[in-house]
N, C-alpha and C. Protein backbone atom coordinates (compact mmCIF):
# COMPACT_ATOMS: atom_id res chain seq x y z
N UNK A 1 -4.75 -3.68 24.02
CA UNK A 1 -3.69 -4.27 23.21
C UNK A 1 -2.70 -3.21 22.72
N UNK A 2 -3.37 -2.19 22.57
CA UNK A 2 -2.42 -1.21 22.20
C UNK A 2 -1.38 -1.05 23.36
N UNK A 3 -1.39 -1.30 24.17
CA UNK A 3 -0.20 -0.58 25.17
C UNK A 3 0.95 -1.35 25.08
N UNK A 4 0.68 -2.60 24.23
CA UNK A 4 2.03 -3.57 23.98
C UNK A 4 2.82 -3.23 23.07
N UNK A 5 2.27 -2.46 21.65
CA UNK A 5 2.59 -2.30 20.78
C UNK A 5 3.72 -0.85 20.52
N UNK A 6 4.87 -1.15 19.96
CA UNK A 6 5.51 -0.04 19.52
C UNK A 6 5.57 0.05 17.97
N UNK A 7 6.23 1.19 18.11
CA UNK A 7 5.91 2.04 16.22
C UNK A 7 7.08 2.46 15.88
N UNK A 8 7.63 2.27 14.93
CA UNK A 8 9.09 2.78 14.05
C UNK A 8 8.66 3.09 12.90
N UNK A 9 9.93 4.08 12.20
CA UNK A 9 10.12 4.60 10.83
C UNK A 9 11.09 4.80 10.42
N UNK A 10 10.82 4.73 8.87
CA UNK A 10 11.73 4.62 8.34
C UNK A 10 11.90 5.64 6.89
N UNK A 11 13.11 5.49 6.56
CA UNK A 11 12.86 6.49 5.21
C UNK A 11 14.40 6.02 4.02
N UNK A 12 13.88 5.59 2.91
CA UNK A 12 14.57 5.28 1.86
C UNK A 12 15.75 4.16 2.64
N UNK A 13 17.01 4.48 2.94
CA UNK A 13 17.91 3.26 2.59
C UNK A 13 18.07 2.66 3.86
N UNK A 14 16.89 3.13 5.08
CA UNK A 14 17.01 2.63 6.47
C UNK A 14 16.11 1.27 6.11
N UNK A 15 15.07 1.48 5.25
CA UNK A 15 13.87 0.41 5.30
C UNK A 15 14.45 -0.52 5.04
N UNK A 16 15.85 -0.98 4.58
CA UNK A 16 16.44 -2.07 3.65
C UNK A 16 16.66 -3.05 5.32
N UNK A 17 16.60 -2.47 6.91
CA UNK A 17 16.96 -3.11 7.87
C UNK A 17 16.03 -4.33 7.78
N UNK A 18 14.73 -3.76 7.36
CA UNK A 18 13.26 -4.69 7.94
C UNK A 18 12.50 -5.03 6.55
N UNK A 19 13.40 -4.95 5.27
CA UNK A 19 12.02 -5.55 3.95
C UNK A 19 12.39 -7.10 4.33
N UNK A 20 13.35 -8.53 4.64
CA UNK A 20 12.53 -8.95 5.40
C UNK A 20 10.77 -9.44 6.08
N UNK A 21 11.21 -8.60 7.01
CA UNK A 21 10.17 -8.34 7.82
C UNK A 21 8.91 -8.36 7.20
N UNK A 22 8.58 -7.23 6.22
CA UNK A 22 7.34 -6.13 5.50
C UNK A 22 7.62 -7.29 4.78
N UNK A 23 8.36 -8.23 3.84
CA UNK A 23 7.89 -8.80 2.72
C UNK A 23 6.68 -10.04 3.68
N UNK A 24 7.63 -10.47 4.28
CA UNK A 24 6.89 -11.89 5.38
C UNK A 24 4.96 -11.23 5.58
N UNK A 25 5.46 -10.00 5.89
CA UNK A 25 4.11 -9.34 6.37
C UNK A 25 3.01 -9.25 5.30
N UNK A 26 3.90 -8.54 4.58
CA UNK A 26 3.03 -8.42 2.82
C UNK A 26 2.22 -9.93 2.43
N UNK A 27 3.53 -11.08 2.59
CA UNK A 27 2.79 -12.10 1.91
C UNK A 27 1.99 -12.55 2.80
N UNK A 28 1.63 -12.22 4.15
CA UNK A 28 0.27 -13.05 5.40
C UNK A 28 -0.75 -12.44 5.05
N UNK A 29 -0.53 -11.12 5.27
CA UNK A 29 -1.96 -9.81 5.41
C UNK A 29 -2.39 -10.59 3.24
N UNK A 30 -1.67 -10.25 2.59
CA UNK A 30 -2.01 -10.56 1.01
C UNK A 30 -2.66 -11.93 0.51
N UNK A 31 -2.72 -12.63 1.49
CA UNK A 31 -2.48 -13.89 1.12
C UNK A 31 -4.50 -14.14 0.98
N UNK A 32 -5.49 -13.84 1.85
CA UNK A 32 -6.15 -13.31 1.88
C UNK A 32 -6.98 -12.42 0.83
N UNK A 33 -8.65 -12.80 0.89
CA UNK A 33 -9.19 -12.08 -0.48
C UNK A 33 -9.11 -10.39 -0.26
N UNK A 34 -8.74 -9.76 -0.73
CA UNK A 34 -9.38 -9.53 -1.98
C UNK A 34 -7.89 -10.09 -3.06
N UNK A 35 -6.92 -9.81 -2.60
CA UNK A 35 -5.57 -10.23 -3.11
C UNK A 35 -4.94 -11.65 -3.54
N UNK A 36 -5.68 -12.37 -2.45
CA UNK A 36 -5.16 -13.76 -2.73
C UNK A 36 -4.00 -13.81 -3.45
N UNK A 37 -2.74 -13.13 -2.83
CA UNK A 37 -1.62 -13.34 -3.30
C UNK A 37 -0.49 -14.54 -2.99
N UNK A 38 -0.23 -15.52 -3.75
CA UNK A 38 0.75 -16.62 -3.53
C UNK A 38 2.18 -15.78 -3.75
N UNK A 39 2.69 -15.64 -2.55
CA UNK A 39 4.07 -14.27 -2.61
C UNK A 39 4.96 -15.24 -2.00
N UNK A 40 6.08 -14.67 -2.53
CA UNK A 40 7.61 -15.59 -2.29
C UNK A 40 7.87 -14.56 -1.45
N UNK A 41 9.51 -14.76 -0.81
CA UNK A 41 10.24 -13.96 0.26
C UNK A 41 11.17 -13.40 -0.88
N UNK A 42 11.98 -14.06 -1.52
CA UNK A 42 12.71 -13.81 -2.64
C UNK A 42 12.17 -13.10 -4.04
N UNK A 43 10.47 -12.96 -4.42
CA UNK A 43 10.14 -11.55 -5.28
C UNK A 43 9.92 -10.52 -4.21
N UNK A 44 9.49 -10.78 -2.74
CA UNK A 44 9.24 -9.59 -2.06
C UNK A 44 11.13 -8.85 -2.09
N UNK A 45 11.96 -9.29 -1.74
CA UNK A 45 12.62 -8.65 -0.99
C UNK A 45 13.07 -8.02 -2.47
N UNK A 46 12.88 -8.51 -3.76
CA UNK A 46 13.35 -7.70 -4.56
C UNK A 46 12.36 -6.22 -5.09
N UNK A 47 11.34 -6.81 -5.28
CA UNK A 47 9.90 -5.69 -5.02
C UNK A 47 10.58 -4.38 -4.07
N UNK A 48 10.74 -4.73 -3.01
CA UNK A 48 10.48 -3.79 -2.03
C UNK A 48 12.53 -3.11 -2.17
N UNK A 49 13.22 -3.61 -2.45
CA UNK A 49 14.04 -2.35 -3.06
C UNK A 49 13.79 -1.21 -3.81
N UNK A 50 12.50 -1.09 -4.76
CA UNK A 50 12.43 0.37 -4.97
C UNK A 50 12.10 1.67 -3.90
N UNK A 51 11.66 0.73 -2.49
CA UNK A 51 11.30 1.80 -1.20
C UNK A 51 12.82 2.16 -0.93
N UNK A 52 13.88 1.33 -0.78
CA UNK A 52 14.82 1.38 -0.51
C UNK A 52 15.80 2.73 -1.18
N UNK A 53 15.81 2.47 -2.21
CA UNK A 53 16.09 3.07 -3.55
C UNK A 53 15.43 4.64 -3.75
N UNK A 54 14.53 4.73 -2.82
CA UNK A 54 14.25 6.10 -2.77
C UNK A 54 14.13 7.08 -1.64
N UNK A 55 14.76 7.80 -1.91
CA UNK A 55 15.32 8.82 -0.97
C UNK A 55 14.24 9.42 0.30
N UNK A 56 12.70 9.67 -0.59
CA UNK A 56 12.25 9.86 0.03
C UNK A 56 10.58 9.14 0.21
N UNK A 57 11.06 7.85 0.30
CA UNK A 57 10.25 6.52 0.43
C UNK A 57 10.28 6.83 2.09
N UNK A 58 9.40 5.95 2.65
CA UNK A 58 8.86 6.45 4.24
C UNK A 58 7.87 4.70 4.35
N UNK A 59 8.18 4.50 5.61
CA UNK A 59 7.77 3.19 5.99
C UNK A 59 7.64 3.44 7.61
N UNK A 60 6.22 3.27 7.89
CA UNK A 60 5.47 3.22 9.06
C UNK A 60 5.39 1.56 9.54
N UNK A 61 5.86 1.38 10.68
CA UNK A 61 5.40 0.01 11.19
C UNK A 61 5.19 -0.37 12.69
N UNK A 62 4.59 -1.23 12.64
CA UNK A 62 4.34 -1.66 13.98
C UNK A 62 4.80 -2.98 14.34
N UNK A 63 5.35 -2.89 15.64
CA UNK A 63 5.82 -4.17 16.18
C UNK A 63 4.77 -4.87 17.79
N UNK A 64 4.86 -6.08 17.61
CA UNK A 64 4.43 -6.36 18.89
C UNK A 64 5.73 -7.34 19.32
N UNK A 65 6.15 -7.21 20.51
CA UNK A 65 7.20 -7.91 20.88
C UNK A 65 7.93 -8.24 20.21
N UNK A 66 8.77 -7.09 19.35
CA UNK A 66 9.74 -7.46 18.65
C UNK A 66 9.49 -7.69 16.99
N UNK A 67 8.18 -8.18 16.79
CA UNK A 67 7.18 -9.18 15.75
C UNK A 67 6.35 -8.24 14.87
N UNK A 68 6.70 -7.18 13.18
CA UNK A 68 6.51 -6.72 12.75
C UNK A 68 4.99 -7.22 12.63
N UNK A 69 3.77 -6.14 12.65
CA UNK A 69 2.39 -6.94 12.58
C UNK A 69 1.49 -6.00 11.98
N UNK A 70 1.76 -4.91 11.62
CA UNK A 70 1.55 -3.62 10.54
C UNK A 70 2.15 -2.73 10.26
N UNK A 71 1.88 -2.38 8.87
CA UNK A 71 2.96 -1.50 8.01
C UNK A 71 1.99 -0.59 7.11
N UNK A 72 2.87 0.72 7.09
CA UNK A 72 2.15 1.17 5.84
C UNK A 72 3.38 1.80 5.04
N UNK A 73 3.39 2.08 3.85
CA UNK A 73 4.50 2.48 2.99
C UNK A 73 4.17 3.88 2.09
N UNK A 74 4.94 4.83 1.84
CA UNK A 74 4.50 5.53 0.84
C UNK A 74 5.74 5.52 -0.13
N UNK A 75 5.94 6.80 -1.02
CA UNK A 75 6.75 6.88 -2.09
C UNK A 75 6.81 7.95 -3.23
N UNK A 76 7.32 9.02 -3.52
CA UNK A 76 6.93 9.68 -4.64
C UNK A 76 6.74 9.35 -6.26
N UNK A 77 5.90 9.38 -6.69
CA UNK A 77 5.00 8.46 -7.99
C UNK A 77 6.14 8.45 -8.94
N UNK A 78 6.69 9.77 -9.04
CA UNK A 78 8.07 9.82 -9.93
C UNK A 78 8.70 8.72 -9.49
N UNK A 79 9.45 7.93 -8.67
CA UNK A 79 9.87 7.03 -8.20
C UNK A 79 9.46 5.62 -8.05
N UNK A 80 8.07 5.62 -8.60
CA UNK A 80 7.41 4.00 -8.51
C UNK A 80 7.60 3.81 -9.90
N UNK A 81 7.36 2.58 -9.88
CA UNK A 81 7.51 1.40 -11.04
C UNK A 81 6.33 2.15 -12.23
N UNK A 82 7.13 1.83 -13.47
CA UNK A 82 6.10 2.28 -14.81
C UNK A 82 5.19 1.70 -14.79
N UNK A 83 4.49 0.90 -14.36
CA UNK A 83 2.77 0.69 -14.28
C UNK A 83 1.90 1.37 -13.23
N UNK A 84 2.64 2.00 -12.52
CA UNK A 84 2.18 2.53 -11.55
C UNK A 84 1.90 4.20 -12.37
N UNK A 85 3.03 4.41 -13.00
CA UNK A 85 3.09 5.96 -13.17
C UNK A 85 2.50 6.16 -14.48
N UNK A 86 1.96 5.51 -15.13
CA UNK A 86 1.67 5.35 -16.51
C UNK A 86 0.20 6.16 -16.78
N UNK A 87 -0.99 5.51 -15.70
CA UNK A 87 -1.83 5.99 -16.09
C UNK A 87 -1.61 7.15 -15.54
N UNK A 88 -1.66 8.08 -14.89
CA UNK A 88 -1.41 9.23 -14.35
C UNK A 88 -0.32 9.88 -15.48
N UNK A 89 0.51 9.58 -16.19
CA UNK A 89 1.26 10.48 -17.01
C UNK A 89 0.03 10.15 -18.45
N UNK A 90 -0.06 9.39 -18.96
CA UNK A 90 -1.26 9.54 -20.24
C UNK A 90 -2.27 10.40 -19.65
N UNK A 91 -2.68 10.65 -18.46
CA UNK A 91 -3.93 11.71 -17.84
C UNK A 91 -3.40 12.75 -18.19
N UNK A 92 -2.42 12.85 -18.30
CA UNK A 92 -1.75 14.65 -18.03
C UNK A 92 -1.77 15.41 -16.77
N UNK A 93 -1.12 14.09 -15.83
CA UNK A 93 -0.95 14.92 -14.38
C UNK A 93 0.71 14.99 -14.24
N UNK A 94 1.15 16.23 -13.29
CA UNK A 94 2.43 16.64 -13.44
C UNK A 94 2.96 15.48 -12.20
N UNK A 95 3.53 14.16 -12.25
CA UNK A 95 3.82 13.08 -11.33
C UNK A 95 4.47 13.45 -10.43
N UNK A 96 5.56 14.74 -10.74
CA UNK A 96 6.02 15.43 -9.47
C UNK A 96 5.75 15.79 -8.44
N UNK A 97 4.10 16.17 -8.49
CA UNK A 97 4.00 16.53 -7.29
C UNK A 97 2.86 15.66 -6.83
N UNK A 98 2.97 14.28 -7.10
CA UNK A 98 2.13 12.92 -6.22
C UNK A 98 2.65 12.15 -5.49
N UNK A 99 2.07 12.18 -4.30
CA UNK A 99 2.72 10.98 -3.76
C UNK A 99 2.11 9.81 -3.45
N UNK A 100 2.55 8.59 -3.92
CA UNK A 100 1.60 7.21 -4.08
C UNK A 100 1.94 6.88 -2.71
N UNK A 101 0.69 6.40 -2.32
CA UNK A 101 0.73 5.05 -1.19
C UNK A 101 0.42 3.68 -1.53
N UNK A 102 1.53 3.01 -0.86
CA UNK A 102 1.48 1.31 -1.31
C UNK A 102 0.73 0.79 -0.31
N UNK A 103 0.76 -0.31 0.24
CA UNK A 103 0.56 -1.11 1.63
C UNK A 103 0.14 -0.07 2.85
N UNK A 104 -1.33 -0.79 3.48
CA UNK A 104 -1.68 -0.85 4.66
C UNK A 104 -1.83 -1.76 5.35
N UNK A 105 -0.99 -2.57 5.87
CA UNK A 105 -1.30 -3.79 6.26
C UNK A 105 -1.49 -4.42 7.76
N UNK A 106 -2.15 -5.22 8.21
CA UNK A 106 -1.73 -5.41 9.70
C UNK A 106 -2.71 -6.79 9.68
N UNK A 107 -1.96 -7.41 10.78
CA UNK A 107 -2.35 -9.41 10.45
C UNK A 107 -3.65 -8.90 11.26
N UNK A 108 -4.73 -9.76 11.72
CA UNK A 108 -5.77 -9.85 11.73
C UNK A 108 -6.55 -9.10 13.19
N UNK A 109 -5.94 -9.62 13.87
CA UNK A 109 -6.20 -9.36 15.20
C UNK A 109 -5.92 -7.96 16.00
N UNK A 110 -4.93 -7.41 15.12
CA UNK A 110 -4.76 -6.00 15.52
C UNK A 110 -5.30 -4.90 14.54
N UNK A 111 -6.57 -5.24 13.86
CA UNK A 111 -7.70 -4.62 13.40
C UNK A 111 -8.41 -4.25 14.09
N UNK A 112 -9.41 -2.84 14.15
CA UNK A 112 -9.94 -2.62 14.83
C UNK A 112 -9.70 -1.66 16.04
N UNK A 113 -7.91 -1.05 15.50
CA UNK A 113 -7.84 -0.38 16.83
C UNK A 113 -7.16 1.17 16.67
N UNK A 114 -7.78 1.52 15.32
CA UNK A 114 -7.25 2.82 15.11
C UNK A 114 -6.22 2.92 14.42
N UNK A 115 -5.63 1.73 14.28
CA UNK A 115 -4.40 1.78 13.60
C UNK A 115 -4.35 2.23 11.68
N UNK A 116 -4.76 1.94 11.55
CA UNK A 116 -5.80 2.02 9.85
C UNK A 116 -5.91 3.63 9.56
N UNK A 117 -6.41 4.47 10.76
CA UNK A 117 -6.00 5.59 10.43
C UNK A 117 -4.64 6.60 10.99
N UNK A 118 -4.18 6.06 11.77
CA UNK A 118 -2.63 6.39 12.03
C UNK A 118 -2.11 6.60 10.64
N UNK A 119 -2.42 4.99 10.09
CA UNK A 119 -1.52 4.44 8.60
C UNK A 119 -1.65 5.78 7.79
N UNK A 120 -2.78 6.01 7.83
CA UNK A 120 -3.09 7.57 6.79
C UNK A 120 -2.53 8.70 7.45
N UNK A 121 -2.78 8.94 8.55
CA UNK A 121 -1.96 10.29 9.29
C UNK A 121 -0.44 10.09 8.91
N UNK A 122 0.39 9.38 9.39
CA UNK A 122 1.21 9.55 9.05
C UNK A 122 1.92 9.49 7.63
N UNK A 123 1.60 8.87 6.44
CA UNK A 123 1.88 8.81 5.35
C UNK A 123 1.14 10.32 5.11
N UNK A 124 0.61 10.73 5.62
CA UNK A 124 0.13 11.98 4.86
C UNK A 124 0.89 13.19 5.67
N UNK A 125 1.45 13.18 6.54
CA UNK A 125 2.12 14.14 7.14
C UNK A 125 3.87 14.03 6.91
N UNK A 126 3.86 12.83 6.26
CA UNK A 126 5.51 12.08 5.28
C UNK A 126 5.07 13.36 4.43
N UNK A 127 3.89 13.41 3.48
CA UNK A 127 4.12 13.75 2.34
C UNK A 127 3.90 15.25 2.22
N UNK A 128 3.06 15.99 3.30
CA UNK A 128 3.23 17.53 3.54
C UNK A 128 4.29 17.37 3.86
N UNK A 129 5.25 16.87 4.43
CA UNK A 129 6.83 17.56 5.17
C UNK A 129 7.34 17.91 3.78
N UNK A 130 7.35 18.33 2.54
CA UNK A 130 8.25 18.30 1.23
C UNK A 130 7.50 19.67 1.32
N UNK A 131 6.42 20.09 0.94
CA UNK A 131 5.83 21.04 0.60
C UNK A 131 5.23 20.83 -0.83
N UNK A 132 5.73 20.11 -1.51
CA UNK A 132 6.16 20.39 -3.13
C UNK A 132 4.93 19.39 -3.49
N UNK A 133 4.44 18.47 -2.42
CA UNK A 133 3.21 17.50 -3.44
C UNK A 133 1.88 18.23 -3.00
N UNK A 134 0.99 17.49 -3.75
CA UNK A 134 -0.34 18.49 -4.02
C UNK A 134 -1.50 17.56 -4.16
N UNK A 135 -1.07 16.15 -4.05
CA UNK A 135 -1.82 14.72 -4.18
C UNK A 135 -1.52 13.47 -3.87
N UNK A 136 -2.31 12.91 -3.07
CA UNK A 136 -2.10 11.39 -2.53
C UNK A 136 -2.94 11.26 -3.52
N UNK A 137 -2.65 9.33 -3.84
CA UNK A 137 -2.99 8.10 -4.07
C UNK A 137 -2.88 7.03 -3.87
N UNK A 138 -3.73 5.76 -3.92
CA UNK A 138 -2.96 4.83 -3.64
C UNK A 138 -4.33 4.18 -5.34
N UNK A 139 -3.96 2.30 -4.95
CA UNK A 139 -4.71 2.03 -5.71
C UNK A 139 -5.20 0.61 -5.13
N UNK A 140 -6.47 0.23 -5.73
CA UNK A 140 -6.68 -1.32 -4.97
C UNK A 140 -7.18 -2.51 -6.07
N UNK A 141 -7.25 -3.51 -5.66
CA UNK A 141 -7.56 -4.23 -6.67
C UNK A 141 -8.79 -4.21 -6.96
N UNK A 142 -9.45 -4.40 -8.47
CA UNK A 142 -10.99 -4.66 -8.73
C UNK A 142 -11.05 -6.26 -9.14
N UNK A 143 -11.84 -7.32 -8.24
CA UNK A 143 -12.06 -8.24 -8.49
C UNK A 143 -13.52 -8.83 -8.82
N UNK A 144 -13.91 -7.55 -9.09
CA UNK A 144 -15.63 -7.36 -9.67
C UNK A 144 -16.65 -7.94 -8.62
N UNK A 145 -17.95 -8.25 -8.68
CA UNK A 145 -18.82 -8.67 -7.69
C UNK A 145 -18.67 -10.18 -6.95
N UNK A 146 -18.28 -10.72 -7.92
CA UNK A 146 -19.29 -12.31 -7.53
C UNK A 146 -17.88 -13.06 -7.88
N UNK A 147 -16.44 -12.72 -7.29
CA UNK A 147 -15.43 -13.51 -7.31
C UNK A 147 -15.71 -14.66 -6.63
N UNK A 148 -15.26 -16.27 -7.01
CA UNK A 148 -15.52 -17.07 -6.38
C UNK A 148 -14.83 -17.20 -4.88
N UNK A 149 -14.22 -16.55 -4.54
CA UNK A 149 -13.00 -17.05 -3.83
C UNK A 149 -14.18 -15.77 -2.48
N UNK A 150 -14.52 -14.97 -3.38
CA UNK A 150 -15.14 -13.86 -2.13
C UNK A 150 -15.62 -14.46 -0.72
N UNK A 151 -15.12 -13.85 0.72
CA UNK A 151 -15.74 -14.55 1.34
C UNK A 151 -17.62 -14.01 1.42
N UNK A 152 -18.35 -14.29 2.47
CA UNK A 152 -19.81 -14.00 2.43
C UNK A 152 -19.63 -12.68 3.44
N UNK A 153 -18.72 -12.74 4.39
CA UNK A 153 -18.67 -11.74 5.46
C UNK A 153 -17.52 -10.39 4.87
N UNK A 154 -17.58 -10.64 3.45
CA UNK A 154 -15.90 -9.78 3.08
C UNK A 154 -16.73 -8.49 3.37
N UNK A 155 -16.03 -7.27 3.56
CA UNK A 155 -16.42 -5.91 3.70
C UNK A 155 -15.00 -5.15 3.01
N UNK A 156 -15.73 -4.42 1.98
CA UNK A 156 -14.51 -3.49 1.34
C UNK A 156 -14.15 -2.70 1.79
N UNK A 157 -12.88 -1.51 1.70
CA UNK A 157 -12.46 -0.35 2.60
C UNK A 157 -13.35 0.44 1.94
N UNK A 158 -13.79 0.72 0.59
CA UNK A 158 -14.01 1.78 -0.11
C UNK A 158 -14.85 2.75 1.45
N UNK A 159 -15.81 2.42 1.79
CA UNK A 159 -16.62 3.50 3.28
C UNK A 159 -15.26 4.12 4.01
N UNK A 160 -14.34 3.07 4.54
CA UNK A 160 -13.39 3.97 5.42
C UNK A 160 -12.45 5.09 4.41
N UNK A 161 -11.98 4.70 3.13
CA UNK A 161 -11.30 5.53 2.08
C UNK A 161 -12.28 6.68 2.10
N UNK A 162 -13.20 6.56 1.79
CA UNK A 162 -13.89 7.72 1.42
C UNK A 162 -14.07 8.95 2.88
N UNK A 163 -14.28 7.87 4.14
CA UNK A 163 -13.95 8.90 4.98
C UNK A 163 -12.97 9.61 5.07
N UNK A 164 -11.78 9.05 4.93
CA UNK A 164 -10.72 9.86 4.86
C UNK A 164 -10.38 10.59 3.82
N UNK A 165 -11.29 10.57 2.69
CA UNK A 165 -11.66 12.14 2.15
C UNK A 165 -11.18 11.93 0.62
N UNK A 166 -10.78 10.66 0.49
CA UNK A 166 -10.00 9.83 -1.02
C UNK A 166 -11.38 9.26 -2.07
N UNK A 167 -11.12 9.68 -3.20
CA UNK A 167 -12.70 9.44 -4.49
C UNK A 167 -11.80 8.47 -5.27
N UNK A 168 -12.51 7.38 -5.51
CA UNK A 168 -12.24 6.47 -6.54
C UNK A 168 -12.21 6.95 -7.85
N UNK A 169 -11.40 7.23 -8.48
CA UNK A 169 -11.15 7.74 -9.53
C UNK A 169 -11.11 6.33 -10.38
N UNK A 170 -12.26 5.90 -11.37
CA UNK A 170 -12.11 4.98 -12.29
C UNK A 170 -11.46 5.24 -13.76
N UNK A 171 -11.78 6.20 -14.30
CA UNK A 171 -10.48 6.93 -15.30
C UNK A 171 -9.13 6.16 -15.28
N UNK A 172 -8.76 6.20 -14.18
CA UNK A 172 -7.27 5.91 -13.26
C UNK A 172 -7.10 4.80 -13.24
N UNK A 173 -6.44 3.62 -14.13
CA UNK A 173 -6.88 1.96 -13.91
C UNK A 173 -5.47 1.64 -14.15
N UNK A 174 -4.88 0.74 -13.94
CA UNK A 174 -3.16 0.26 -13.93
C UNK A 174 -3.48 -1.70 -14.06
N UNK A 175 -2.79 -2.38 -14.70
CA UNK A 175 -2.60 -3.72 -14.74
C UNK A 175 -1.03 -3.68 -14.04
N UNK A 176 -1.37 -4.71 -12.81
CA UNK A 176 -0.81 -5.00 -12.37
C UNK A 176 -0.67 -6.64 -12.32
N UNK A 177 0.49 -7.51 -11.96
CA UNK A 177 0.29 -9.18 -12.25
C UNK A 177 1.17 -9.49 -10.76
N UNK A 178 0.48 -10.80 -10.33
CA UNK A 178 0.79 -11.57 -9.17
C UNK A 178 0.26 -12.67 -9.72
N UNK A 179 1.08 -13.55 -8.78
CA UNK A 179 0.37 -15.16 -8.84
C UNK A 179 -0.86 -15.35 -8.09
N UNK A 180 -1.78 -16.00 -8.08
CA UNK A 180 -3.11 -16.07 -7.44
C UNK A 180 -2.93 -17.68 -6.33
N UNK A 181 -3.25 -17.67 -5.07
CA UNK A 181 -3.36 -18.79 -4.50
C UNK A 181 -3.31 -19.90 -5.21
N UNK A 182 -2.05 -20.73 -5.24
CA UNK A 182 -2.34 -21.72 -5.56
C UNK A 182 -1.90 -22.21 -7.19
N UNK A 183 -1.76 -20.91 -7.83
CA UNK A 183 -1.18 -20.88 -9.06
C UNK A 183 0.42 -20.83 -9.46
N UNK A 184 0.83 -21.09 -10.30
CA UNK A 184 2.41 -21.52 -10.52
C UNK A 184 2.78 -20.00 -11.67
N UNK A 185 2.08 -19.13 -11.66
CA UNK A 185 2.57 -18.01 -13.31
C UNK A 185 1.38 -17.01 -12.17
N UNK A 186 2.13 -15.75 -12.47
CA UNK A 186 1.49 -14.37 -12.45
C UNK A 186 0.55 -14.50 -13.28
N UNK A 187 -0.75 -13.68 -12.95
CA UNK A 187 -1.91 -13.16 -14.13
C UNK A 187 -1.82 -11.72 -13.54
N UNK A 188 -2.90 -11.19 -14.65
CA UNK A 188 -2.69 -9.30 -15.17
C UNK A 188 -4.12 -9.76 -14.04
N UNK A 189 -4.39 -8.47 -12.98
CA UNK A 189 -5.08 -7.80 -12.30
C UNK A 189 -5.03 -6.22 -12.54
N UNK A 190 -6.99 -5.91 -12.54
CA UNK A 190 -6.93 -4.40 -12.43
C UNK A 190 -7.39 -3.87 -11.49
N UNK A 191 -6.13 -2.76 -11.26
CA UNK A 191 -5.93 -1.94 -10.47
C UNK A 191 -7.26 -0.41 -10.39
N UNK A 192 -7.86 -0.01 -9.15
CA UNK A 192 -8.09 1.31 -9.67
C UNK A 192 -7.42 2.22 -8.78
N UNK A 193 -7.48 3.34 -8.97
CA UNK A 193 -6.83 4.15 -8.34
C UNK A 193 -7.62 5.52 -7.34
N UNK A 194 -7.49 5.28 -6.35
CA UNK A 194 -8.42 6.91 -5.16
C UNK A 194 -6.96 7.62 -5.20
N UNK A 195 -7.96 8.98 -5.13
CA UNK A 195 -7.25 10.23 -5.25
C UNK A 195 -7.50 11.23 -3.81
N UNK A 196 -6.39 12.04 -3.66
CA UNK A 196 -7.40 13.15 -2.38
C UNK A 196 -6.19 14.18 -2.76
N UNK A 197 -6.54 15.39 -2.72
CA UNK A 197 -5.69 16.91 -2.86
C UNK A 197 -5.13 16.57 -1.12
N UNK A 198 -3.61 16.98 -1.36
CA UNK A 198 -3.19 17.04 -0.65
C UNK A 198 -2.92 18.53 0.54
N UNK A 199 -3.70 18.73 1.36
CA UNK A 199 -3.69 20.51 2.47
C UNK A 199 -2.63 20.38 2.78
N UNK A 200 -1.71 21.65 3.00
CA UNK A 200 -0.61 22.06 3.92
C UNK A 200 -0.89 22.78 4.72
């Protein structure tokens, strides 16, 4: 399957060609537990102007025939939204030199093929090209053990994160709010946050 597939990038005010695209994508891959996100096209496309909006925002994607079908996004933390940068500035980390990762996403069927760690190679070779950062993050949702909605076959990333060398930092917690399947109002979700020192 891979030999069908092509790969583009992007960086700050190019991504504005395809949010679109990444929002449509965001709300399929999200829609799905652990997120169960009920996402509009009209909060995505406004959401995803802060990638736009930053200079040195970076957007990995994949197309199959034309047909955006995984994405991954990064961003420098100085540059993300105040819930994002909050707990990390009350820690007493210097935000300058972090760079957050948002979205790994890819619809169902093109799981399984390496792509998952591309998503990390390249967001992490976005963020050595500066010189100046010294730390990835990203963050995921905690929906505790025994969510009803859990499926029986769900499997968490935390095993593949950790291979790629990222520690759950619980210290590190952010409220974040979305609407939940099916619901008409956002609720507060917590966030935690993995960490990894960034090598040059």
């Amino acid at each position: 399957m891979t030999d069908q597939l092509t790969f583009a990038s992007y960086k700050g005010v190019e991504i504005a060609a395809v949010v679109e695209s990444l929002g449509e994508l965001r709300i399929a891959v999200f829609h799905d537990y652990p997120y169960l996100y009920e996402g509009s096209l009209e909060y995505e496309k406004e959401y995803l102007q802060i990638y736009v909006q930053s200079e040195r925002a970076f957007l990995f994607s994949v197309f199959d025939e034309g047909k955006m079908v995984g994405a991954t996004t990064c961003i420098p933390l100085s540059d993300e939204a105040a819930e994002v940068r909050k707990p990390f500035e009350e820690a007493g980390f210097d935000i300058s030199t972090v760079f957050y990762f948002g979205e790994s996403i890819l619809l169902p069927q093109y799981r399984g093929l390496g792509l998952g760690h591309r998503f990390f190679d390249e967001r992490e070779a976005h963020a050595r090209s500066f010189e100046t950062y010294k730390l990835t993050c990203f963050c995921s949702v905690d929906r505790g053990e025994n969510h009803s909605a859990k499926p029986s076959n769900y499997r968490p990333n935390d095993a593949f994160w950790t291979k790629r060398g990222y520690e759950k930092e619980p210290a590190l917690q952010s409220i974040m709010e979305w609407p939940d399947i099916g619901a008409t109002s956002a609720s507060a979700k917590n966030m935690i946050f993995w960490l990894k020192p960034l090598d040059h």
